[in-house]
Protein backbone atom coordinates (compact mmCIF):
# COMPACT_ATOMS: atom_id res chain seq x y z
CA UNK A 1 -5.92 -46.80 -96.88
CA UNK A 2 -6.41 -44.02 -94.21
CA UNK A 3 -5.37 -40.73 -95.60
CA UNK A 4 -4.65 -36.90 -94.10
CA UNK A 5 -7.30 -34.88 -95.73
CA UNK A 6 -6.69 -31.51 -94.09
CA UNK A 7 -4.88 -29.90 -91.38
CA UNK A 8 -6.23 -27.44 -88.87
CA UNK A 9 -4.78 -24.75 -86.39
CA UNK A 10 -5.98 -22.84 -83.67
CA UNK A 11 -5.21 -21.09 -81.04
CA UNK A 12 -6.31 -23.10 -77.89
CA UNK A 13 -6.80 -19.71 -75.24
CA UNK A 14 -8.85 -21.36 -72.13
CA UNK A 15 -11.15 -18.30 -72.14
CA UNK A 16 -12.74 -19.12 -74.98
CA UNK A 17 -13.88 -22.80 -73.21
CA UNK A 18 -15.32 -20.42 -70.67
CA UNK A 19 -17.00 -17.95 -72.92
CA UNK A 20 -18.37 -21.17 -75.20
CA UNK A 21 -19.77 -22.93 -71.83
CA UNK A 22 -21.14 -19.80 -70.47
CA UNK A 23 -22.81 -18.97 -73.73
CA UNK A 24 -20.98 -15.72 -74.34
CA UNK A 25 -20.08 -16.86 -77.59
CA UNK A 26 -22.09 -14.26 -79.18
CA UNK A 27 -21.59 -11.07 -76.81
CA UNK A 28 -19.80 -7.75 -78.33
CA UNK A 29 -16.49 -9.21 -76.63
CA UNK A 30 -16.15 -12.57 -77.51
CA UNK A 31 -18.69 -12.46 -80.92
CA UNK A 32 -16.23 -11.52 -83.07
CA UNK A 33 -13.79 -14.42 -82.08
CA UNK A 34 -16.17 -17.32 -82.13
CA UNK A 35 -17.57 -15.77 -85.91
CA UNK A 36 -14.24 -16.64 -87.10
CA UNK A 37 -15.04 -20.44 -86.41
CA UNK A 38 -18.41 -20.42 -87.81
CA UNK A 39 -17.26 -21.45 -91.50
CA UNK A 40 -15.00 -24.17 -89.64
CA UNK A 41 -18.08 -25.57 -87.93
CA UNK A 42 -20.33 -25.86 -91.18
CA UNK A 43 -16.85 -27.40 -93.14
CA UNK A 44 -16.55 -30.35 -90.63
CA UNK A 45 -20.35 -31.14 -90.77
CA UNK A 46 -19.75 -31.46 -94.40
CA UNK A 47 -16.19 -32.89 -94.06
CA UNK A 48 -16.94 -36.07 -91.57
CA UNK A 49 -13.75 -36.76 -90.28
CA UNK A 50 -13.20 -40.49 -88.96
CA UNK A 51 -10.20 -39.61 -86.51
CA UNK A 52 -8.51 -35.82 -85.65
CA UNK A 53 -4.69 -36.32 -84.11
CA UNK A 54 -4.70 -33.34 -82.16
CA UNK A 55 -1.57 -32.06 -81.32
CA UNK A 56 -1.41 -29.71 -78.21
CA UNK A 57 0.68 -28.80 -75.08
CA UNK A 58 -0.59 -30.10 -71.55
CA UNK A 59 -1.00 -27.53 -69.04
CA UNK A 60 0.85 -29.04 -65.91
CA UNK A 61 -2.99 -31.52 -66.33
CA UNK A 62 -1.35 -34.93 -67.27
CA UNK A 63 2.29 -33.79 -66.74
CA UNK A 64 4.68 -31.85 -64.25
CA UNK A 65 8.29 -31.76 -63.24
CA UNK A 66 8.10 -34.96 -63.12
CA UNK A 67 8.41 -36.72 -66.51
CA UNK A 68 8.04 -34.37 -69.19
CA UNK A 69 8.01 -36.32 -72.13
CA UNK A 70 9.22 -34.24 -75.44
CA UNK A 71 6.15 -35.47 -78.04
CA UNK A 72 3.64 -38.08 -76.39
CA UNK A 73 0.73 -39.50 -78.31
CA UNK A 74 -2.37 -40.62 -76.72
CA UNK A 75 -2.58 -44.53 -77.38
CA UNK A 76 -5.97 -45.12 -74.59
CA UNK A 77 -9.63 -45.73 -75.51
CA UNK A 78 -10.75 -42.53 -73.69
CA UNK A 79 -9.79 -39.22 -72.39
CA UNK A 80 -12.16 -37.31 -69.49
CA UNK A 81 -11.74 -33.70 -69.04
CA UNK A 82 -8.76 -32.20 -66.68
CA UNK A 83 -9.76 -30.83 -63.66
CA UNK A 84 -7.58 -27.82 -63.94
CA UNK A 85 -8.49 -25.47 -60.44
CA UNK A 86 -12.36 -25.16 -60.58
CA UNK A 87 -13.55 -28.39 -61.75
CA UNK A 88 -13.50 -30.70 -65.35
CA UNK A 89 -14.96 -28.41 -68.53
CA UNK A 90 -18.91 -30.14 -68.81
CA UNK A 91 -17.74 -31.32 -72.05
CA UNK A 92 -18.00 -34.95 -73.33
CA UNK A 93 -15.05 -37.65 -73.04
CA UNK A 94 -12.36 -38.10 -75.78
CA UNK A 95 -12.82 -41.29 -77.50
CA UNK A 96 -9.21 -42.50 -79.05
CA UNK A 97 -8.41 -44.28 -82.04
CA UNK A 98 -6.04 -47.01 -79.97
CA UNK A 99 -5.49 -49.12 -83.10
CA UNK A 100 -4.37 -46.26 -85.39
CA UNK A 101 -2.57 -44.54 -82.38
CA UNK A 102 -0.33 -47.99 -81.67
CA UNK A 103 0.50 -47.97 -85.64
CA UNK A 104 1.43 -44.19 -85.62
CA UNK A 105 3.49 -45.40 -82.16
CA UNK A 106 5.28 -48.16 -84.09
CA UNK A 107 5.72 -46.29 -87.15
CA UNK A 108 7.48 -43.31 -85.41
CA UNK A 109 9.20 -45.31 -83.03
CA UNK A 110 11.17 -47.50 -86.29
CA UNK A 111 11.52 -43.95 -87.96
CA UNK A 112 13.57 -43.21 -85.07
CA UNK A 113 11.13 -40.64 -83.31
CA UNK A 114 11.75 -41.65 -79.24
CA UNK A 115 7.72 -41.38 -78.83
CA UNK A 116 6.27 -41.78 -74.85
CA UNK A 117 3.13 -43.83 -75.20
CA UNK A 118 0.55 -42.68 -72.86
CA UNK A 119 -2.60 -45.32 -72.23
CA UNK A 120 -4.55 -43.11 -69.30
CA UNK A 121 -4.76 -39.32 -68.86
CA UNK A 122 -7.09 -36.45 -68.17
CA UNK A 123 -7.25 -34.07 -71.23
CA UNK A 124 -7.09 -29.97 -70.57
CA UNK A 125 -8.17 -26.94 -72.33
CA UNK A 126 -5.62 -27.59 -74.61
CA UNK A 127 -7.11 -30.21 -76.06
CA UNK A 128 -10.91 -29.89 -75.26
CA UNK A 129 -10.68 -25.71 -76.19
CA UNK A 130 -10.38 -26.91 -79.97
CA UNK A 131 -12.94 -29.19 -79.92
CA UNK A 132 -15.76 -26.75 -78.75
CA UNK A 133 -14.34 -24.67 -81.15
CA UNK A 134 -14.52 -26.69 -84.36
CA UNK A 135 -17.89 -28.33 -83.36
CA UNK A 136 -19.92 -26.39 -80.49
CA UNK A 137 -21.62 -28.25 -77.49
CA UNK A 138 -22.73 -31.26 -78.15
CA UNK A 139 -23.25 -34.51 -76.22
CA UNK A 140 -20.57 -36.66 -77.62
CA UNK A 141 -17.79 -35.38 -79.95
CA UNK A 142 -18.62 -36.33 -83.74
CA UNK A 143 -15.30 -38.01 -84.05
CA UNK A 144 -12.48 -40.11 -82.41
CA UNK A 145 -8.92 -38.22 -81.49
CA UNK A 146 -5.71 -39.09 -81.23
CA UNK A 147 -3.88 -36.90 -78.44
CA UNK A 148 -0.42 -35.82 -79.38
CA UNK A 149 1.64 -33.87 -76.10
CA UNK A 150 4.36 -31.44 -77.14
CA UNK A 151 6.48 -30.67 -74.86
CA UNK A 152 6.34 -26.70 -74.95
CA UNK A 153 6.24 -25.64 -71.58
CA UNK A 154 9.79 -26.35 -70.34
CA UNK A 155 13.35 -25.90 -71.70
CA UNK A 156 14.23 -27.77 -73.41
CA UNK A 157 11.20 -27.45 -76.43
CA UNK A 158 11.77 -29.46 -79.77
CA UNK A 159 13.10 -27.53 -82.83
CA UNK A 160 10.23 -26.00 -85.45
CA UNK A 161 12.35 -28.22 -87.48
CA UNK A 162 11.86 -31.54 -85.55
CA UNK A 163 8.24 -30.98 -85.66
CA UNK A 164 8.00 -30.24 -89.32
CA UNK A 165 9.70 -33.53 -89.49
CA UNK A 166 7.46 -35.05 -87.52
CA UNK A 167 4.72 -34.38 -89.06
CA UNK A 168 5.89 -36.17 -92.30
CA UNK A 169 6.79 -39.02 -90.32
CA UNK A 170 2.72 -38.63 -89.03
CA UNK A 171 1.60 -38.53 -92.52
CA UNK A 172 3.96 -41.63 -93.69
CA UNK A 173 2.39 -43.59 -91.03
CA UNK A 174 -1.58 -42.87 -92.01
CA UNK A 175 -0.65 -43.77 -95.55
CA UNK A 176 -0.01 -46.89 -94.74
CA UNK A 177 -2.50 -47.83 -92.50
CA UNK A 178 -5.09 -50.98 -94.04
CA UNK A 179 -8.22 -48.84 -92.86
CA UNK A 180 -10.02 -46.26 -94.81
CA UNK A 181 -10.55 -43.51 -92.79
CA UNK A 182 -10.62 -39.91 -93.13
CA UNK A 183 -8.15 -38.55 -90.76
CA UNK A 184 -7.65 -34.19 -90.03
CA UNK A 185 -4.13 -33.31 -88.40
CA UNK A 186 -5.02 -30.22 -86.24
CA UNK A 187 -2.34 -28.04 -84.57
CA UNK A 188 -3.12 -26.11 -81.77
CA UNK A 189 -1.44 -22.96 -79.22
CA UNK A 190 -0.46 -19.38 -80.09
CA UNK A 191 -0.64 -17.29 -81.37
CA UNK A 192 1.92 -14.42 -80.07
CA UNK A 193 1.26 -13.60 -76.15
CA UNK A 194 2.78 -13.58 -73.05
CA UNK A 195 1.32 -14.57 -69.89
CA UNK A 196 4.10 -13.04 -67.00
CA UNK A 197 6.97 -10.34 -66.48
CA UNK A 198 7.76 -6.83 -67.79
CA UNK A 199 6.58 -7.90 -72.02
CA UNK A 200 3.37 -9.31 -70.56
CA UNK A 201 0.15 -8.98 -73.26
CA UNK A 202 2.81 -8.47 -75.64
CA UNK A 203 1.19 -9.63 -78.97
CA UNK A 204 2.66 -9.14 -82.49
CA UNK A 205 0.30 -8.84 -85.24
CA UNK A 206 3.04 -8.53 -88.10
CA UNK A 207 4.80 -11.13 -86.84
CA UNK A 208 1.71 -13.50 -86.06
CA UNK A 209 0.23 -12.58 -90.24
CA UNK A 210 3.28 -13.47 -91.51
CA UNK A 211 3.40 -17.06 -90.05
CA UNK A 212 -0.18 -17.23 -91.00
CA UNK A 213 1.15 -16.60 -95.14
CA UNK A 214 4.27 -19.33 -94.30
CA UNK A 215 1.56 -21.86 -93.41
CA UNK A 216 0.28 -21.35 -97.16
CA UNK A 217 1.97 -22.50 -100.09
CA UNK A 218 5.34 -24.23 -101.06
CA UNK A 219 8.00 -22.52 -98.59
CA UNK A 220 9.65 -24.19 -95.54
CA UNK A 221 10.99 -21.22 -94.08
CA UNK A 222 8.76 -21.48 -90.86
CA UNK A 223 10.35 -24.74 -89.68
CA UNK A 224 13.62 -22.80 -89.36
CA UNK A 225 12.66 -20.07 -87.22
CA UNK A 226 15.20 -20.66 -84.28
CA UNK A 227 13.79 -20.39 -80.40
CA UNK A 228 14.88 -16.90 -79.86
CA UNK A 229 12.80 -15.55 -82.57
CA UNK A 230 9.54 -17.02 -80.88
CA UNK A 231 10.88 -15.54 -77.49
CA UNK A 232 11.84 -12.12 -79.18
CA UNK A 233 8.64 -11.51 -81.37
CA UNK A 234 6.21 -13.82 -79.85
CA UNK A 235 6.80 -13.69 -75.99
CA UNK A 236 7.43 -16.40 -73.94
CA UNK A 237 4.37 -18.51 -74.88
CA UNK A 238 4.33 -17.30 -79.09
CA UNK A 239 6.52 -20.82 -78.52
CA UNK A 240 3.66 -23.16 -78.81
CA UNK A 241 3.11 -22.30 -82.80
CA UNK A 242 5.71 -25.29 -83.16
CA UNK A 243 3.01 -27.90 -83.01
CA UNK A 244 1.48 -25.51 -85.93
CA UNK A 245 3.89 -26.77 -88.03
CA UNK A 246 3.76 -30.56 -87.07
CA UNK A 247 0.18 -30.41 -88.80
CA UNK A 248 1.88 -28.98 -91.39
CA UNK A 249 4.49 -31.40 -91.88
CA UNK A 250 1.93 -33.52 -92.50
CA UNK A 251 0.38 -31.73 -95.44
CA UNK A 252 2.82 -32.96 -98.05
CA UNK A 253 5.12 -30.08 -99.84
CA UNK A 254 2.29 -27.45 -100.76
CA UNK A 255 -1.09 -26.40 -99.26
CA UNK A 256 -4.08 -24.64 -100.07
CA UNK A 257 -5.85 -22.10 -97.37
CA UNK A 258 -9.45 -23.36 -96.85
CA UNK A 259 -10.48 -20.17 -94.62
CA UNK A 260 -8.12 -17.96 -92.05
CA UNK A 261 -9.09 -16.03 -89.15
CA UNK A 262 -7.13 -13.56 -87.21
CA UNK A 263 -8.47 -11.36 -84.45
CA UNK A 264 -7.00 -9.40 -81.25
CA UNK A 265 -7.33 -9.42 -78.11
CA UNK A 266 -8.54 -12.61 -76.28
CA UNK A 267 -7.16 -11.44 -72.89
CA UNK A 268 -3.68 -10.80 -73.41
CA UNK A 269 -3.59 -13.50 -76.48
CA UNK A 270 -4.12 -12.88 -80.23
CA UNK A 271 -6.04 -15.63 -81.92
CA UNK A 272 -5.23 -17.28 -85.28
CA UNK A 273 -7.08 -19.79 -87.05
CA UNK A 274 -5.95 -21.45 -90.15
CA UNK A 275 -7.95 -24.51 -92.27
CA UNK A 276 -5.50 -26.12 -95.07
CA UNK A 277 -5.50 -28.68 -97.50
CA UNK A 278 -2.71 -30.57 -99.48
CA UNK A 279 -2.17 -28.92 -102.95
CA UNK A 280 -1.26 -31.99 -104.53
């Protein structure tokens, strides 16, 4: 049967897509951000991951005012780049998993998560950031990826709670599909920062460490962290650490850290970077 072998998070900050396509990767600014990865990078050559659902937030790419669909997975055979003001990233198409992606659909959808099925869309830094991150330019991504949307953008966004919960519904649904295939959950956004207004390049380091140690271990304390405490602590975009916790709602009750990375600034942002496994 498929199973979830490890869950990864990331900040997603579309800076560093420019710095890795510009090759600034390894200037005095941006060095010390991308070293962070460099462990991550030699652990999925190793690792060989079949299929990655990545969950991230769309950047007004796929999505406006529109619809705004709540959680969305990715159920199409391929993703191009967004073209998100100055042209698509030069980075290669998303190939999907469409036959796991319909069973995670189907499985969610009976365990009474109201998913939006999405069969064509363009794919922004979001999604494409991470990628370049956990595997460097290449010409073709070394594995398929499930897109999941969260909806963190525009009140209202789903409960840390929900998205724990939805992440064990995720890793209910790999366990029982027929294939074997070596699927990574990888959650994506954050980590504190704020992007507009008087708190803007607010970022909270105590705040930010301390989810870091929640991801780790036994304790569910981090999927009840109510809204305001993002907005208070975090700024107005700290919100997107939710879809941290959907990958790990997927890693069972316990987890082991694999490597962490924390470093500040990227812009206004901080960036965290986390690599678990299931303890048991």
């Amino acid at each position: 049967m498929a199973r979830i072998t490890a869950g990864v998070a990331t900040s997603h900050v579309p800076l560093l897509g420019v710095a890795h396509d510009l090759g600034k990767d390894k200037d005095d600014y941006f060095g010390p951000i991308f070293a962070g990865y460099e462990w991550t990078r030699a652990w999925e050559k190793s690792e060989k991951p079949d299929v990655v659902i990545l969950v991230y937030n769309d950047h007004a790419s796929a999505f406006d005012m529109k619809v705004i669909p709540t959680f969305a997975i990715g159920c199409g055979e391929r993703y191009k780049p967004a073209d998100e003001g100055w042209g698509p990233r030069k980075v290669p198409d998303v190939i999907g998993h469409a036959d796991l992606a319909w069973h995670i659909a189907q499985c969610l959808i009976l365990d009474e998560f109201d998913m939006t099925i999405i069969n064509e869309m363009d794919v922004d830094h979001g999604l494409t950031v991470p990628l370049s991150m956990m595997f460097g330019a290449v010409e073709e991504w070394p594995v398929k990826v499930i897109p999941l949307a969260v909806n963190v953008v525009t009140y209202p966004p789903p409960s840390g709670n929900r998205c724990w919960a939805l992440g064990e519904a995720i890793r209910r649904a790999v366990e029982c599909y027929g294939e074997d295939l070596n699927v990574q959950v990888w959650g994506t956004g954050g980590m504190s920062h704020q992007l507009q207004g008087a708190r803007a390049g607010l970022i909270n380091k105590e705040w930010d460490n301390d989810f870091l140690d929640g991801m780790i271990g036994d304790s569910d304390r981090l999927r009840h962290i109510p809204h305001i405490e993002y907005l208070r602590e975090t700024g107005s975009e700290g919100i997107e650490m939710v879809m941290w916790l959907i990958m790990r709602g997927t890693m069972g009750p316990a987890t082991r850290a694999l490597h962490r990375h924390y470093h500040v600034p990227c812009s206004n942002t901080a960036i965290g970077h986390l690599v678990l496994e299931p303890a048991a």
